[in-house]
N, C-alpha and C. Protein backbone atom coordinates (compact mmCIF):
# COMPACT_ATOMS: atom_id res chain seq x y z
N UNK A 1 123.60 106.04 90.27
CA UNK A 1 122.18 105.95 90.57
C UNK A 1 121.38 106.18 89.29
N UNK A 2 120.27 105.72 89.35
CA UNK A 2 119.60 105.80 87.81
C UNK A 2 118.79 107.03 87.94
N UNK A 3 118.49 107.92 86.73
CA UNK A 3 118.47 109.04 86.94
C UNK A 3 116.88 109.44 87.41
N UNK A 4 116.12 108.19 86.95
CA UNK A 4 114.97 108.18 87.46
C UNK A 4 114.14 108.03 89.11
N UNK A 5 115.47 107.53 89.41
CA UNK A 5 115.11 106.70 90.87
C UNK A 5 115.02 107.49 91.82
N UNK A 6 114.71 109.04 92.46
CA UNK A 6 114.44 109.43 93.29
C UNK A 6 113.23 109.78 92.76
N UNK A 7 112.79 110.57 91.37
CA UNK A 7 111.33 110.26 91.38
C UNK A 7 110.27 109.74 91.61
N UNK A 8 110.59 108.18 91.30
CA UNK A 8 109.70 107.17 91.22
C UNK A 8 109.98 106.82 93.15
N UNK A 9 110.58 106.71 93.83
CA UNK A 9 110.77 106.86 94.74
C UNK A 9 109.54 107.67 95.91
N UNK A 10 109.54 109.02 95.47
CA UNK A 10 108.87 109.75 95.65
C UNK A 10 107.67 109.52 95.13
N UNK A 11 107.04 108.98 94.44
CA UNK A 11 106.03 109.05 93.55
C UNK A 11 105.59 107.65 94.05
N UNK A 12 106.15 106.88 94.95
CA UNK A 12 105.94 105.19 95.37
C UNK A 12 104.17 105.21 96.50
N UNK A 13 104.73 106.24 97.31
CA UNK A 13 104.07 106.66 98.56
C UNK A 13 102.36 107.15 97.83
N UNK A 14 102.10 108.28 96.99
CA UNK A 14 101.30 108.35 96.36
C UNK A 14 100.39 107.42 95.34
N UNK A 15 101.44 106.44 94.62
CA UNK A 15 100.70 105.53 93.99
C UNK A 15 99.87 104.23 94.84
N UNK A 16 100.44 103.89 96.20
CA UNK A 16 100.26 103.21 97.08
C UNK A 16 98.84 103.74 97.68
N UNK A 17 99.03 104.94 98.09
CA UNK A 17 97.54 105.23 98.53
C UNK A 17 96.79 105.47 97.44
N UNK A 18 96.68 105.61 96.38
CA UNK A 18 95.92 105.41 95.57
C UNK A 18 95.06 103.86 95.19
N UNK A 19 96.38 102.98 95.61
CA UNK A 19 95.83 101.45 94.94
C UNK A 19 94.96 101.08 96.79
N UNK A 20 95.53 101.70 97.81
CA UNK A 20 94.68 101.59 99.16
C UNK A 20 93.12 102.07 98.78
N UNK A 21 92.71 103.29 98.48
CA UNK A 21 91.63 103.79 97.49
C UNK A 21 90.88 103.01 96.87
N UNK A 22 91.40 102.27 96.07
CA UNK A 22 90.45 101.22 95.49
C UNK A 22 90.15 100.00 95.83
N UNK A 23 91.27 99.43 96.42
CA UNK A 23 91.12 98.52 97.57
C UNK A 23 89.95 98.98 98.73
N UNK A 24 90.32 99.82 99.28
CA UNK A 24 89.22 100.64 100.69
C UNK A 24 87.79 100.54 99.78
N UNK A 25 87.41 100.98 98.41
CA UNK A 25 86.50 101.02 97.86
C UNK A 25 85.75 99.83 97.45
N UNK A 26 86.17 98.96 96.69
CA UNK A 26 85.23 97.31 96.02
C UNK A 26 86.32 96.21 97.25
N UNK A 27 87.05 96.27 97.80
CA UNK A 27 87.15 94.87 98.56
C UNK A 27 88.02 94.13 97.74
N UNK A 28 88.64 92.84 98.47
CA UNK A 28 89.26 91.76 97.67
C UNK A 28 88.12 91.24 96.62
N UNK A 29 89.06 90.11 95.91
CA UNK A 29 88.34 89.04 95.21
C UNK A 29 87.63 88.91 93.85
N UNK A 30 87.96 90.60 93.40
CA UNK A 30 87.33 90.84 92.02
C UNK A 30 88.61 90.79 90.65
N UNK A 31 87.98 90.91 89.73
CA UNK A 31 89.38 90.74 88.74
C UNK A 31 89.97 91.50 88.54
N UNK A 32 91.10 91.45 88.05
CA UNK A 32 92.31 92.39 88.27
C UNK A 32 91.99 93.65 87.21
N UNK A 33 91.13 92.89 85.94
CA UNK A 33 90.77 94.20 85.25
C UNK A 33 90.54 94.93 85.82
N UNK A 34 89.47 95.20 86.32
CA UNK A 34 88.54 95.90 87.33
C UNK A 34 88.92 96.51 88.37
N UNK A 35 90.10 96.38 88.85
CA UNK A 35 91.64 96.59 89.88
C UNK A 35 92.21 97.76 88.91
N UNK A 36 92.84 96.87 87.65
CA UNK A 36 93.66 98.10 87.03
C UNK A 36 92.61 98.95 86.18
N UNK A 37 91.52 99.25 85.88
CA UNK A 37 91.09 100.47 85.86
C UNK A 37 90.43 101.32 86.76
N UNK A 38 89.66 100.86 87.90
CA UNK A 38 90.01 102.13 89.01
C UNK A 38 90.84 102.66 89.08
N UNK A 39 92.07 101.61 89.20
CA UNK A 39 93.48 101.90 89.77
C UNK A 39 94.04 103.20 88.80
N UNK A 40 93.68 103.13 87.23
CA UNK A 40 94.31 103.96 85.99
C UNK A 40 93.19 105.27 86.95
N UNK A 41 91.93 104.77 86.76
CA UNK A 41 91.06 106.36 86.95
C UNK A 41 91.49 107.13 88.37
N UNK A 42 91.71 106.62 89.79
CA UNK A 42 92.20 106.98 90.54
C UNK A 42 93.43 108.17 90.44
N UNK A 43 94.56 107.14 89.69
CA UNK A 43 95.79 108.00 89.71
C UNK A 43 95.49 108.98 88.57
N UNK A 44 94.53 109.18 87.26
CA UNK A 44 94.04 110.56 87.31
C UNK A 44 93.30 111.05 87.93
N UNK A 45 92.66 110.81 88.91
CA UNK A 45 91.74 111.59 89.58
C UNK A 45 93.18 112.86 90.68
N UNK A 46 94.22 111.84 90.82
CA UNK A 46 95.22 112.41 91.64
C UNK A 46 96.13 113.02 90.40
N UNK A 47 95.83 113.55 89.59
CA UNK A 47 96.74 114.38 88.26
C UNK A 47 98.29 113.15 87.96
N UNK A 48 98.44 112.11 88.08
CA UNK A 48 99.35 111.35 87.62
C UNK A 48 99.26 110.86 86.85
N UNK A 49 100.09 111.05 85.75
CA UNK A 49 100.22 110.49 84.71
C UNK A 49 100.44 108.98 84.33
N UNK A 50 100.03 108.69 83.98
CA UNK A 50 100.03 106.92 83.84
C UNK A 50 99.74 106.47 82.44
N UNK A 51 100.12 105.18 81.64
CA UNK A 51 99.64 104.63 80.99
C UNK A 51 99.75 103.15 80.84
N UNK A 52 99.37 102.11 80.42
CA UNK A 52 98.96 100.82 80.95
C UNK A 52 99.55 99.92 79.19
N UNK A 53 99.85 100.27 78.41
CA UNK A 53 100.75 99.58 77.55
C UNK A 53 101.79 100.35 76.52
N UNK A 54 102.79 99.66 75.97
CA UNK A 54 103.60 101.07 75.01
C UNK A 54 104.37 99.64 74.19
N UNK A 55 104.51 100.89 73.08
CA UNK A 55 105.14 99.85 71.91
C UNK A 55 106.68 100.48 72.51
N UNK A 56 107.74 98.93 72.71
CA UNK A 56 108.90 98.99 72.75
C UNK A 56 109.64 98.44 71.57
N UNK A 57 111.04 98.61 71.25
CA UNK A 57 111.84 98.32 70.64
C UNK A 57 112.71 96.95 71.86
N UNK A 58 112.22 96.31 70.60
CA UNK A 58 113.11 95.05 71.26
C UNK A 58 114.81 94.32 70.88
N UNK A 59 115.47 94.56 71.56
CA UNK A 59 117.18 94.03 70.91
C UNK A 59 117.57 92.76 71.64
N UNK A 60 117.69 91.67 70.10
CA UNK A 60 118.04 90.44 71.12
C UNK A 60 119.16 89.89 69.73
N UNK A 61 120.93 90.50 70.19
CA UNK A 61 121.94 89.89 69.39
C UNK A 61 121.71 90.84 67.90
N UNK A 62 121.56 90.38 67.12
CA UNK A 62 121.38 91.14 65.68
C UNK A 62 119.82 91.14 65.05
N UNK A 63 118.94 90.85 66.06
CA UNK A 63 117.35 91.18 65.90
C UNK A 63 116.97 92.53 67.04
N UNK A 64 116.50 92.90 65.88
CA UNK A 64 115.32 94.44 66.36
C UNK A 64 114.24 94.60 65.83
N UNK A 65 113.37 94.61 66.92
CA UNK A 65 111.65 94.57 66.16
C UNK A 65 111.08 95.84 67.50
N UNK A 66 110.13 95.73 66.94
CA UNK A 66 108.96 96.80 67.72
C UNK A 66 107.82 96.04 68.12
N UNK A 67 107.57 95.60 69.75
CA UNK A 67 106.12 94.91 70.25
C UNK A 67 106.00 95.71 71.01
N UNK A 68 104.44 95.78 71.26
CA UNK A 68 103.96 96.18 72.04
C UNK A 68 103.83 95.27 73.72
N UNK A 69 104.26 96.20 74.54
CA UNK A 69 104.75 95.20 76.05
C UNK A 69 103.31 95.54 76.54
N UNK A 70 102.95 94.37 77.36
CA UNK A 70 101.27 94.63 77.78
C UNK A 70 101.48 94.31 79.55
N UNK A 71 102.23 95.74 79.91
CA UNK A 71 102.21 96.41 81.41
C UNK A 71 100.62 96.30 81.95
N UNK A 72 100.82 96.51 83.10
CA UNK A 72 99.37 97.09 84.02
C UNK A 72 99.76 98.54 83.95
N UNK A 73 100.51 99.04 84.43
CA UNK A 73 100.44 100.51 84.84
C UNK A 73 101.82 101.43 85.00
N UNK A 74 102.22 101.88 84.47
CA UNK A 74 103.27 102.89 84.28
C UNK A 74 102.92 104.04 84.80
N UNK A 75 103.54 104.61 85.79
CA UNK A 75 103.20 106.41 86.28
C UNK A 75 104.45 106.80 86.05
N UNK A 76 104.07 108.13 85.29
CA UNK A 76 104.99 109.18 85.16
C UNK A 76 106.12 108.54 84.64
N UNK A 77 106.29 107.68 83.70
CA UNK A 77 107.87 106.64 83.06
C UNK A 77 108.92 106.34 83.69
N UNK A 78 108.00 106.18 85.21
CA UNK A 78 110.07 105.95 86.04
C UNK A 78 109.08 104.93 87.03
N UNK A 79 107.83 104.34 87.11
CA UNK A 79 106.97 103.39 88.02
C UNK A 79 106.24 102.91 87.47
N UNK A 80 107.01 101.54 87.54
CA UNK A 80 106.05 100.16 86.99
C UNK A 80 105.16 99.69 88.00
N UNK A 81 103.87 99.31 87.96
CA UNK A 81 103.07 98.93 88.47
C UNK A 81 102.47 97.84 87.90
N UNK A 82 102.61 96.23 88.70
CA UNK A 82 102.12 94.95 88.13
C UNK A 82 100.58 94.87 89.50
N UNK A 83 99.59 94.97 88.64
CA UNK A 83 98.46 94.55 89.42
C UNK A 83 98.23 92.92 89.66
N UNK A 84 97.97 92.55 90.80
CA UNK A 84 97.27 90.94 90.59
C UNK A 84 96.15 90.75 91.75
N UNK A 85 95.25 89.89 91.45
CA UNK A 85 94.19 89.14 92.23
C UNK A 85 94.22 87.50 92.51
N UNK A 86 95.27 87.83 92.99
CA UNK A 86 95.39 85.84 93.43
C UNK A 86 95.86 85.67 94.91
N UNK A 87 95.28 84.61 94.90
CA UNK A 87 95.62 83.88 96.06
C UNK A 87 97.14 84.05 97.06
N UNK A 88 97.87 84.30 96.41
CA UNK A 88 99.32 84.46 96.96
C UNK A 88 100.58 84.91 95.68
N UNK A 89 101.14 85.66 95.66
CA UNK A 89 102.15 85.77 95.05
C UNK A 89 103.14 84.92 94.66
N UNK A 90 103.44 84.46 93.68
CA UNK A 90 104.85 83.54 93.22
C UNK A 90 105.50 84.56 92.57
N UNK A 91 107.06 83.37 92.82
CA UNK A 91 108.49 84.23 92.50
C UNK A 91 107.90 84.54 91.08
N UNK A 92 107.06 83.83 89.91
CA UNK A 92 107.02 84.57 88.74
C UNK A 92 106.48 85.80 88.41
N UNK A 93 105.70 85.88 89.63
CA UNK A 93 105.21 87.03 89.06
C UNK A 93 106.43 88.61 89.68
N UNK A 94 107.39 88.29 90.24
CA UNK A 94 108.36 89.06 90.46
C UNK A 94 108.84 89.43 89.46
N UNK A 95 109.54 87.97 88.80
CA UNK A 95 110.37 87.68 87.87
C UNK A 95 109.72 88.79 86.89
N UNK A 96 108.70 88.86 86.70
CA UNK A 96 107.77 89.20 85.16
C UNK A 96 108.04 90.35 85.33
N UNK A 97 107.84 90.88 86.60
CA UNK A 97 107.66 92.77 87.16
C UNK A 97 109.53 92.86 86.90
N UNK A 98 109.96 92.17 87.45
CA UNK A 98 111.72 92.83 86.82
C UNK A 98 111.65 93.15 85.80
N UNK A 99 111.65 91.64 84.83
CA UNK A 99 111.75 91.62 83.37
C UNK A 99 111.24 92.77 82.21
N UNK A 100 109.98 93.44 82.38
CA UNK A 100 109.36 94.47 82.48
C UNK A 100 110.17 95.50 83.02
N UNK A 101 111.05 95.56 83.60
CA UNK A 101 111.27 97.07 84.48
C UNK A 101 112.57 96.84 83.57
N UNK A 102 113.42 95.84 83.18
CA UNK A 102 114.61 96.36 82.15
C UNK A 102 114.34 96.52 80.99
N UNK A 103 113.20 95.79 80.27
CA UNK A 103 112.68 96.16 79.21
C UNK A 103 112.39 97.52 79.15
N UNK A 104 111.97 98.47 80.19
CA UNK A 104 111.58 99.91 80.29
C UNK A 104 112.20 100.89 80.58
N UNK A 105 113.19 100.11 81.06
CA UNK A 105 114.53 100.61 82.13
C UNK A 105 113.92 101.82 83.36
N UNK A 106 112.83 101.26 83.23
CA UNK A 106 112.30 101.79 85.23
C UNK A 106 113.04 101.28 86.49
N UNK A 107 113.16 102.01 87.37
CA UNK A 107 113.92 101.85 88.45
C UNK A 107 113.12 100.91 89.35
N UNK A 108 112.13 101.65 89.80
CA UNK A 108 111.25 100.82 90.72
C UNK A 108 109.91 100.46 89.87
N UNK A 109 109.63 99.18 90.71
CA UNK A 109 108.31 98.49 90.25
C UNK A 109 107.72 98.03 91.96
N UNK A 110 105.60 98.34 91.65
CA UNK A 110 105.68 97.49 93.04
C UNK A 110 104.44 96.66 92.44
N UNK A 111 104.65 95.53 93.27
CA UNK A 111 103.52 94.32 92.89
C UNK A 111 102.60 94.36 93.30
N UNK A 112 101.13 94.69 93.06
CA UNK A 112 100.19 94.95 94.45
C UNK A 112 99.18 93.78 93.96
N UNK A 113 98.81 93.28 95.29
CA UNK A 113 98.09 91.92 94.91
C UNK A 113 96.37 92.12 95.75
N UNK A 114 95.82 92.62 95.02
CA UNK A 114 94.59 93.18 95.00
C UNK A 114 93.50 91.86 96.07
N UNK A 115 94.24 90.89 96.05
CA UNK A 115 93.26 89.78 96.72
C UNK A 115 93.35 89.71 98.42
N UNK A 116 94.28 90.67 98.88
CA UNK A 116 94.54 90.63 100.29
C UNK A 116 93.05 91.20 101.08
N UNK A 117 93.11 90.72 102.08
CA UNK A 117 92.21 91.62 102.76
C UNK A 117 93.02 92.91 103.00
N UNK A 118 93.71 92.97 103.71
CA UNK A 118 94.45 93.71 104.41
C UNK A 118 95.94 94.62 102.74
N UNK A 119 95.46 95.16 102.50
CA UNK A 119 96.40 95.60 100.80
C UNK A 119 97.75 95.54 101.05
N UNK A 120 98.07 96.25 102.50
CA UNK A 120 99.71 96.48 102.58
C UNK A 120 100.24 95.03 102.65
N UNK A 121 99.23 93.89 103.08
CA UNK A 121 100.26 92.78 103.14
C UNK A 121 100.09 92.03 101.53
N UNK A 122 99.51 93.10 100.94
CA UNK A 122 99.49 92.49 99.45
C UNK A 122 100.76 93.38 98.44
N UNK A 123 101.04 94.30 99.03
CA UNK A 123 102.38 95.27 98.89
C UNK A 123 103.96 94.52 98.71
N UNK A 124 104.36 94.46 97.06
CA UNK A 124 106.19 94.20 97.37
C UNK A 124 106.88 95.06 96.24
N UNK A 125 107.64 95.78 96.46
CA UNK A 125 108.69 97.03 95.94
C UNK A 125 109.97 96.38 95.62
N UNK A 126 110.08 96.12 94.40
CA UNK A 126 111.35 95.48 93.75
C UNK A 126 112.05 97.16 93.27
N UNK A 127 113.28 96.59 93.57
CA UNK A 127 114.15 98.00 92.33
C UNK A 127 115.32 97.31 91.18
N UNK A 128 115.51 97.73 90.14
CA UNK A 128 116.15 97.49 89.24
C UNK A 128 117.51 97.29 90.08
N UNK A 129 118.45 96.27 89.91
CA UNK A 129 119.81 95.91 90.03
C UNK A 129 119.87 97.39 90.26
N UNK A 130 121.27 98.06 91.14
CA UNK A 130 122.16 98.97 90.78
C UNK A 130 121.18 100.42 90.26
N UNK A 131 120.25 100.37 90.24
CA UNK A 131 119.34 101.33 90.57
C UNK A 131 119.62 102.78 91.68
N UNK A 132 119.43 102.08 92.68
CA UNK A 132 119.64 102.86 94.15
C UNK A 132 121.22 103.02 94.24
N UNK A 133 122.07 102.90 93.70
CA UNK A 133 123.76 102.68 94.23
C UNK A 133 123.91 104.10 93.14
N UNK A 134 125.16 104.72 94.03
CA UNK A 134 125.55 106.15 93.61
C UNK A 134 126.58 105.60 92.34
């Protein structure tokens, strides 16, 4: 099991009502900026730690460089959080929230798609491969 994954686990339920919070507050249909910084001020308003980009080390074969990965929202370094305001979710934007979560090696990531009326049906919780397995 990854050593992070009952944290972020735990920490899923809280970030969720938080992004309900801002949702319950401005409504669908606005831009996602505007999504992910309530969303950042919220989860300090709730003492969680969060931050929204970080310079990684990148390894691909016999190249190593340092970019900066441009996340929506990281809590507490074990929960990726991909904000969006669209119309419907595509597999890419899954794809992107994985890709992101091994780059970080976060366990869980959830996609919240800020354009729903209704937020929970804008709600999807990916976990890293082999994450959850003992």
């Amino acid at each position: 099991m990854h050593p992070l994954y009952a944290k972020a686990d735990a920490l899923s339920g809280e970030v969720i009502g938080a992004a309900i919070e801002v949702h319950r507050d401005k409504g669908p249909g606005l831009l996602e900026s505007i999504y992910e910084r309530c969303f950042l001020h919220e989860l300090a308003l709730r003492r969680l730690s969060s931050t929204n980009q970080q310079q990684i080390r990148i390894h691909y074969k016999d190249l190593v460089f340092d970019e900066t990965l441009r996340f929506d929202v990281l809590v507490d370094d074990c929960l990726l959080i991909e904000a969006k305001s669209v119309e419907r979710i595509l597999p890419i934007h899954k794809a992107q929230l994985l890709s992101y979560m091994k780059l970080l090696n976060v366990p869980i990531g959830l996609l919240i798609n800020f354009h729903e009326v209704v937020l929970k049906n804008g709600l999807t919780r990916l976990i890293l491969p082999g994450s959850n397995l003992p």
